[in-house]
C-alpha atoms as a PDB file:
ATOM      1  CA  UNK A   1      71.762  70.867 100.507  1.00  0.00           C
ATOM      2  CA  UNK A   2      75.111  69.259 100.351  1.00  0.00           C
ATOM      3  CA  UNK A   3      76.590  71.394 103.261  1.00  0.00           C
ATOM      4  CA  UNK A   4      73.136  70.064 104.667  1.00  0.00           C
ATOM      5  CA  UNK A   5      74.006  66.530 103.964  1.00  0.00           C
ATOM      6  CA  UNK A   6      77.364  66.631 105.027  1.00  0.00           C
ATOM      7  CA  UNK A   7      76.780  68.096 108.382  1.00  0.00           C
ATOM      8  CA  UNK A   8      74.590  64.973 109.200  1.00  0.00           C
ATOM      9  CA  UNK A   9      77.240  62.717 108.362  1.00  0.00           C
ATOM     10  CA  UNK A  10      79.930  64.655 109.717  1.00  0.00           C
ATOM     11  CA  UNK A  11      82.349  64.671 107.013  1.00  0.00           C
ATOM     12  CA  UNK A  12      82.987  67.777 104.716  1.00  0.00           C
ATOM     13  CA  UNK A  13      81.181  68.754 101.655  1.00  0.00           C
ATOM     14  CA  UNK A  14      84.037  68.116  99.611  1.00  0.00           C
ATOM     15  CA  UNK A  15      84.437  64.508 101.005  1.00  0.00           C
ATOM     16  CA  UNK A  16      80.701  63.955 100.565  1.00  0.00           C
ATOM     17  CA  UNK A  17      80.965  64.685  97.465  1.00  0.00           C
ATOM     18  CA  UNK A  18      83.864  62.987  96.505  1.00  0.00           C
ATOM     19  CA  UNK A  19      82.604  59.533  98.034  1.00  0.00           C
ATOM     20  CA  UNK A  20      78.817  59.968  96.576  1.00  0.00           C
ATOM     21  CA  UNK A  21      80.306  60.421  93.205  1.00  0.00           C
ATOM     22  CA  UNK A  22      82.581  57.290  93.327  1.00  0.00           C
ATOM     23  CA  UNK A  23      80.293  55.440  94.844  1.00  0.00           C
ATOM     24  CA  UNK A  24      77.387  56.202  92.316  1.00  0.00           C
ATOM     25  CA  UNK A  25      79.108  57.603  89.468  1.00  0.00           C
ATOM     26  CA  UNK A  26      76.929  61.252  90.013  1.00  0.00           C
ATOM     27  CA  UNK A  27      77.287  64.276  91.364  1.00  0.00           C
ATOM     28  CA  UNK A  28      75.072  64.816  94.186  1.00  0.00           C
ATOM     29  CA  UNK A  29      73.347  68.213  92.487  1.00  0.00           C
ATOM     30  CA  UNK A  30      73.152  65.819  89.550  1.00  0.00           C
ATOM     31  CA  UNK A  31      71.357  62.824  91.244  1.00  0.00           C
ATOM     32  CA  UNK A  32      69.111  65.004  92.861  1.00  0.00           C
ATOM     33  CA  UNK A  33      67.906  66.617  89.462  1.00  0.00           C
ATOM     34  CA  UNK A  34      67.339  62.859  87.976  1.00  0.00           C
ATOM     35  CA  UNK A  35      65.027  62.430  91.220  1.00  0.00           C
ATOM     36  CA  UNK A  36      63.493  65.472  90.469  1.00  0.00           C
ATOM     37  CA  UNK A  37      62.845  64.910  86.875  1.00  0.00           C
ATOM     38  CA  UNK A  38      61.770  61.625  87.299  1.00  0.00           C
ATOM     39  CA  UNK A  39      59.009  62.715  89.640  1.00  0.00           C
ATOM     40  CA  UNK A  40      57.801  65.579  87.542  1.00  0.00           C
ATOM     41  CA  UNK A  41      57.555  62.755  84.562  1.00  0.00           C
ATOM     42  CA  UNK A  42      55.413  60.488  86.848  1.00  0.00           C
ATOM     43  CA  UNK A  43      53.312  63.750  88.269  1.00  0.00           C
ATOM     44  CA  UNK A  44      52.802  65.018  84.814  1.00  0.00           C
ATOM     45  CA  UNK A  45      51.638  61.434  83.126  1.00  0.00           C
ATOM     46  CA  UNK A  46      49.632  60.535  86.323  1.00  0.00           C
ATOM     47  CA  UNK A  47      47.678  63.523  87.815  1.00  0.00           C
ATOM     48  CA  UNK A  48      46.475  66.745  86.008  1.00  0.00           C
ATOM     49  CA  UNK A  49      48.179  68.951  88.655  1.00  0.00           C
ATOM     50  CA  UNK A  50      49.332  72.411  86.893  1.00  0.00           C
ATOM     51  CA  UNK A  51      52.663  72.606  85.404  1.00  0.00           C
ATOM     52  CA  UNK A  52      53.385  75.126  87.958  1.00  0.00           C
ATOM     53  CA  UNK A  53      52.405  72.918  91.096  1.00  0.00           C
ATOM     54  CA  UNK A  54      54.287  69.774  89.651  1.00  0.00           C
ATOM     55  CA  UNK A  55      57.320  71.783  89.394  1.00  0.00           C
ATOM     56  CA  UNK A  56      56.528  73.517  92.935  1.00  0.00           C
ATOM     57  CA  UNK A  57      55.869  69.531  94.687  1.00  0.00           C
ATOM     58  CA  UNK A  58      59.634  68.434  92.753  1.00  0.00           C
ATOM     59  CA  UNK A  59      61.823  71.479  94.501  1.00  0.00           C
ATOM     60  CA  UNK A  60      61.727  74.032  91.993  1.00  0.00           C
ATOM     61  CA  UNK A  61      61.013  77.715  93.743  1.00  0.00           C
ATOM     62  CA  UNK A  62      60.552  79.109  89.857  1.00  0.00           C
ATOM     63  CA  UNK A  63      58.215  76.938  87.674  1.00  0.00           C
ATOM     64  CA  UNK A  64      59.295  78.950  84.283  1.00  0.00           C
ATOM     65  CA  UNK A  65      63.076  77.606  85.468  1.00  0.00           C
ATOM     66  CA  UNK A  66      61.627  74.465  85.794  1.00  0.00           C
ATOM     67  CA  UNK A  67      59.931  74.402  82.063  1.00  0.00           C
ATOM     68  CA  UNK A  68      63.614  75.220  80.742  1.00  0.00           C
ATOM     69  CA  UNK A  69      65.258  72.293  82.588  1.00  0.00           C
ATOM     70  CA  UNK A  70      62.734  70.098  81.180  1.00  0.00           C
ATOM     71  CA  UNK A  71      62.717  70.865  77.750  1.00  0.00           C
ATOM     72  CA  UNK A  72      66.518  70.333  78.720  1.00  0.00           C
ATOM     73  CA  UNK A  73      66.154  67.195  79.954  1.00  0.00           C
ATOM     74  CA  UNK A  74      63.885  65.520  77.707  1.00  0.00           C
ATOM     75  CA  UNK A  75      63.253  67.546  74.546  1.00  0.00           C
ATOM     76  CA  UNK A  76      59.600  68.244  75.941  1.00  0.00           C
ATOM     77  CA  UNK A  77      58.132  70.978  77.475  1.00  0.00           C
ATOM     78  CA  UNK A  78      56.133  69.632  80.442  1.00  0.00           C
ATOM     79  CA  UNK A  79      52.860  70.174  78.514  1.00  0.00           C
ATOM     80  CA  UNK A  80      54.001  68.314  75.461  1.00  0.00           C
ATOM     81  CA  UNK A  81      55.549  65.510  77.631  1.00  0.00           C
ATOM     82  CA  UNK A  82      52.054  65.229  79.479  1.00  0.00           C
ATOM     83  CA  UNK A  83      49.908  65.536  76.105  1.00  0.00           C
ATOM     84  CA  UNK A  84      52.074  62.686  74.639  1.00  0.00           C
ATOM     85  CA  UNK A  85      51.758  60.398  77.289  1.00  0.00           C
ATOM     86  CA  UNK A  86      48.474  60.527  77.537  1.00  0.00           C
ATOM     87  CA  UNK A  87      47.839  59.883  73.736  1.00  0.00           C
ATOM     88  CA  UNK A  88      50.271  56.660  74.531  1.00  0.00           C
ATOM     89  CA  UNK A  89      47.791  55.356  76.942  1.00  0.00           C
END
């Protein structure tokens, strides 16, 4: 977590934040959800885990959450995303 983060570093949250975001032009929650989606995109196109596990392995404690986000993210469900890469191949 960010209160996580910033206790490591031993700054505040709020100047964790504000330094992460200048320096990468993201919010932390948001740079952590492009990790997150990028890793369900690899786990999806390169192993036939379950939906639910991929979404369990890329930090998500509720796997139906996780299908929203997705179809947020990318205009897929994670099924559909996984069927079309695998008719790319």
């Amino acid at each position: 977590s960010l209160e996580e983060l910033a206790a490591k570093c031993l700054v505040s949250k709020y100047y964790l934040s504000h330094l992460f975001t200048k320096g990468t032009g993201k919010s932390v929650g948001r740079y952590i959800l492009d990790k997150r989606m990028y890793m369900a995109k690899y786990l999806l196109s390169s192993t036939d885990l379950s939906v639910e596990q991929v979404s369990t392995d890329c930090g998500f404690s509720d796997s139906a959450y996780f299908c929203r986000l997705f179809k947020k993210e990318t205009g897929f469900t994670p099924t559909q995303y996984r069927k079309a890469q695998k008719s790319t191949c």
